[in-house]
Each structure stands twice: as C-alpha cells, then as structure tokens.
Protein backbone atom coordinates (compact mmCIF):
# COMPACT_ATOMS: atom_id res chain seq x y z
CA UNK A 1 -7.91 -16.63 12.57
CA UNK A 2 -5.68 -15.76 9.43
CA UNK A 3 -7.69 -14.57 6.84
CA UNK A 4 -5.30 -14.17 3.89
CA UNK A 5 -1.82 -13.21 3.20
CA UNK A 6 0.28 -11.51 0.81
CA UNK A 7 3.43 -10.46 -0.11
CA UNK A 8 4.33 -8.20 -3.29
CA UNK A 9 7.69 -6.38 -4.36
CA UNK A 10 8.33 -3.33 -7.04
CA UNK A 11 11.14 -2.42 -8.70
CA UNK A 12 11.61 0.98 -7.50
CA UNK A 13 13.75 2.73 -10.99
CA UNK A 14 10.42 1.06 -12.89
CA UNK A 15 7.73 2.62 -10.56
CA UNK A 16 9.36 6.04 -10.05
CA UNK A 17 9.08 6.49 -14.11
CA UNK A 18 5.85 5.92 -13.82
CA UNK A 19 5.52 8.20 -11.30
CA UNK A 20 6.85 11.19 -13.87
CA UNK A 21 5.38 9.99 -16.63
CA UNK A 22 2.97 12.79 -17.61
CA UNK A 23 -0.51 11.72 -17.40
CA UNK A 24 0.03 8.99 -15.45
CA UNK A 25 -2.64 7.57 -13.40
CA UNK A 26 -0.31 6.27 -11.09
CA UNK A 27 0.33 9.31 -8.93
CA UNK A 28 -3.91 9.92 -8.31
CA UNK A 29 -3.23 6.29 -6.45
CA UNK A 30 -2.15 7.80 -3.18
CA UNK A 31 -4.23 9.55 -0.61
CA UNK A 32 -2.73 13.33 0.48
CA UNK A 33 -1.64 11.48 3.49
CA UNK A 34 0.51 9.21 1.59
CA UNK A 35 2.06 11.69 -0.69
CA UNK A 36 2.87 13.90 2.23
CA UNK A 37 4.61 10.57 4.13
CA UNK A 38 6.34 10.28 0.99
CA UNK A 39 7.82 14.00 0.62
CA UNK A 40 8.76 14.03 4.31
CA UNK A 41 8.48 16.58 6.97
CA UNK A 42 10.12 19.84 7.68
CA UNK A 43 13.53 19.71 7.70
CA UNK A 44 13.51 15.49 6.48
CA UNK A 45 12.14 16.86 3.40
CA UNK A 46 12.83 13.79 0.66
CA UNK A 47 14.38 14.03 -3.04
CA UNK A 48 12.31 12.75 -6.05
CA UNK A 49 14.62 8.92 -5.58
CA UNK A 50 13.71 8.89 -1.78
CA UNK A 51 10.36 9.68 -2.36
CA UNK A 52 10.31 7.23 -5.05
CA UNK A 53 11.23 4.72 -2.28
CA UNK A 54 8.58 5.32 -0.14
CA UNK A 55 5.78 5.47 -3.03
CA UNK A 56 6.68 2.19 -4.02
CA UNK A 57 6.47 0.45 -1.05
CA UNK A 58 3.20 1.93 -0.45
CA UNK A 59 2.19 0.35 -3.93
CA UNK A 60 3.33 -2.66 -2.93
CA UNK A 61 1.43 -2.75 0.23
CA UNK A 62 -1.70 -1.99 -1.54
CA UNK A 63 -1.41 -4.95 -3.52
CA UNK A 64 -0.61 -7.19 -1.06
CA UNK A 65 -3.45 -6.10 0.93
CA UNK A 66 -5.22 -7.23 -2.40
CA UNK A 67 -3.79 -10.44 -2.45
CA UNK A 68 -4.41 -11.50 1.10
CA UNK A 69 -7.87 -10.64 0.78
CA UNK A 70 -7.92 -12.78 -2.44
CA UNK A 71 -6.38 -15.66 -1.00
CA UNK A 72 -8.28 -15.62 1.55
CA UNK A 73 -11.69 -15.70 -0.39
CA UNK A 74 -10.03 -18.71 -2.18
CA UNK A 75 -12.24 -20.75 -4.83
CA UNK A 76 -15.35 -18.09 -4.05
CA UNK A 77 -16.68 -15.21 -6.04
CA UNK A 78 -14.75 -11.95 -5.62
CA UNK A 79 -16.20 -9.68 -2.70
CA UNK A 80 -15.74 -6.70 -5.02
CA UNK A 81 -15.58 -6.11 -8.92
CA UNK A 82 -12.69 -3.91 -8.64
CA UNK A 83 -10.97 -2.11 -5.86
CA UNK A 84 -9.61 1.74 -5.80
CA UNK A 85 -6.34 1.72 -4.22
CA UNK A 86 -6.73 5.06 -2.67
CA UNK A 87 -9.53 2.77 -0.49
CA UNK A 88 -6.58 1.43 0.77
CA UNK A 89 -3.85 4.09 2.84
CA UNK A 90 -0.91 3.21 4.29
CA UNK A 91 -0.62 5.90 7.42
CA UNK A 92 2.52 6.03 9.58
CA UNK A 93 2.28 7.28 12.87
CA UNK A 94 5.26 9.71 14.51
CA UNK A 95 7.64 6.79 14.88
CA UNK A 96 7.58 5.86 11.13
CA UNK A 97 5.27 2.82 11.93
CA UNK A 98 3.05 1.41 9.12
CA UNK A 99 -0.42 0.57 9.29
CA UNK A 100 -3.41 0.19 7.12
CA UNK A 101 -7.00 2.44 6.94
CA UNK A 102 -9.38 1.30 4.52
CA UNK A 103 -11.25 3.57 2.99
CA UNK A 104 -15.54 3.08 1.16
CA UNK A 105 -16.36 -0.73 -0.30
CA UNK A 106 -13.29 -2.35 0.65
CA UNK A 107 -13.83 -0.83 4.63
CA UNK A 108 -17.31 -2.21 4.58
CA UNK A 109 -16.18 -5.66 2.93
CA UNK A 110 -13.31 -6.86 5.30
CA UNK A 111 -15.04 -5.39 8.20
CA UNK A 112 -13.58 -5.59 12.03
CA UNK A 113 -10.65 -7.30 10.26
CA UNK A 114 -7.03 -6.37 11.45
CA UNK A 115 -4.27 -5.75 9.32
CA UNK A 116 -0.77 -6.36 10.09
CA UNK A 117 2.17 -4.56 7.92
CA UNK A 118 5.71 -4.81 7.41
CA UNK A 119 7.79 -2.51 4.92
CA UNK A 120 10.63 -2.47 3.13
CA UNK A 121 13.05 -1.01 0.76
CA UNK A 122 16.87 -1.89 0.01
CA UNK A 123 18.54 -0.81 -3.05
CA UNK A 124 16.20 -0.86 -6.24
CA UNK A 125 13.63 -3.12 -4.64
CA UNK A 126 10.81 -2.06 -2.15
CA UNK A 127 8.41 -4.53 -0.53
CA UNK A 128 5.33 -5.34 1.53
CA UNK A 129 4.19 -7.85 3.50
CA UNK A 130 0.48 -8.19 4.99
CA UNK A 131 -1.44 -10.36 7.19
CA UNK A 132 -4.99 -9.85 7.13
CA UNK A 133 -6.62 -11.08 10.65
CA UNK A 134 -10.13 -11.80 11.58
CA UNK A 135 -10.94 -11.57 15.19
C-alpha cells in the first residue's frame, strides 16, 4: 500500500550559496556519507558546482521524504514535532544508485516502511522524487 508521496525541486545556484555561506547551518544537514558521495571518489573527485549538484538533490530528497510522510498522515496529528534531516541519508551504492536510511525518531516512526527514490539534476535545477511504501 502507498503510504505517501512527494516530489520537491531546488534551484541548485540558490542552494550552493548557501552552502558557502559562512555559518550556515545548511552544510551540518548531511551525514559524512553524504558529503563524501558528494565530493566523489579517487580519481572522480568533484568541483565545488558538481558537488553543489549532488548536495542539492540530496536536499531535495530529504524533503520529499518529508512530504510523503506528511501526505500520507493526511488530516491527523503530525507523527513528530520536528524532524533532523541528517535522520534522513541518502546512500548510493557502487553503481551510483540512490536509496534512503533513516536514522533515530523518524526510523522508529515509519517503521518496516520502504522507500523508493529517483534523482535528478539538469542544468540549474536538481530534483527528487519519493514513494514511501508500507508492506
């Protein structure tokens, strides 16, 4: 059964500001996983605009895994008052595949639910799309 879906998109120029903005709060978002996904590996080492890429459509998975939780708890209370969006990785395994591992509250609140992600970037624009699945 479909729990929830969601779909959000980030202007990548916007987000990658925010990424050097000193003392932003942005850059604690991401797990060490992510931020090494994002800088590459070995010799596919990324530049600060590739990387910027790739940190922005992690973002925007994270809050699309928000939203299909929300829409799927339509018209009830919140499960949680707020949610930490490092609870919420995007891993990739050796192929460059995306997938989501949730992390303290939000782990124990959705469960045995699957996740199902799709990512994308073109241009300025980077974008996720999740289905959240209860078995």
């Amino acid at each position: 059964m479909i729990l929830g879906i969601g779909l959000d998109v980030v202007a990548v120029s916007e987000f990658a500001e925010q990424l050097g903005r000193p003392g932003s709060a942005i850059a604690s978002s991401f797990t060490s996983g992510e931020r090494r996904d994002c800088a590459g590996r070995g010799a596919g080492l990324r530049d600060e605009a590739a990387q910027a890429k790739h940190f922005a459509a992690r973002w925007a998975a994270k809050e699309a895994v928000i939203k299909a939780w929300s829409g799927g708890n339509f018209g009830g209370a919140p499960a949680l008052e707020s949610v930490r969006p490092q609870d919420i990785e995007v891993r990739t395994d050796a192929w460059g595949r995306p997938s989501i591992r949730l992390h303290g509250e939000v782990a124990v609140a959705l469960g045995d639910a699957v996740i199902h992600l799709s990512l994308t970037h073109d241009g300025d624009m980077a974008a996720a799309y999740v289905v959240i699945e209860r078995l």
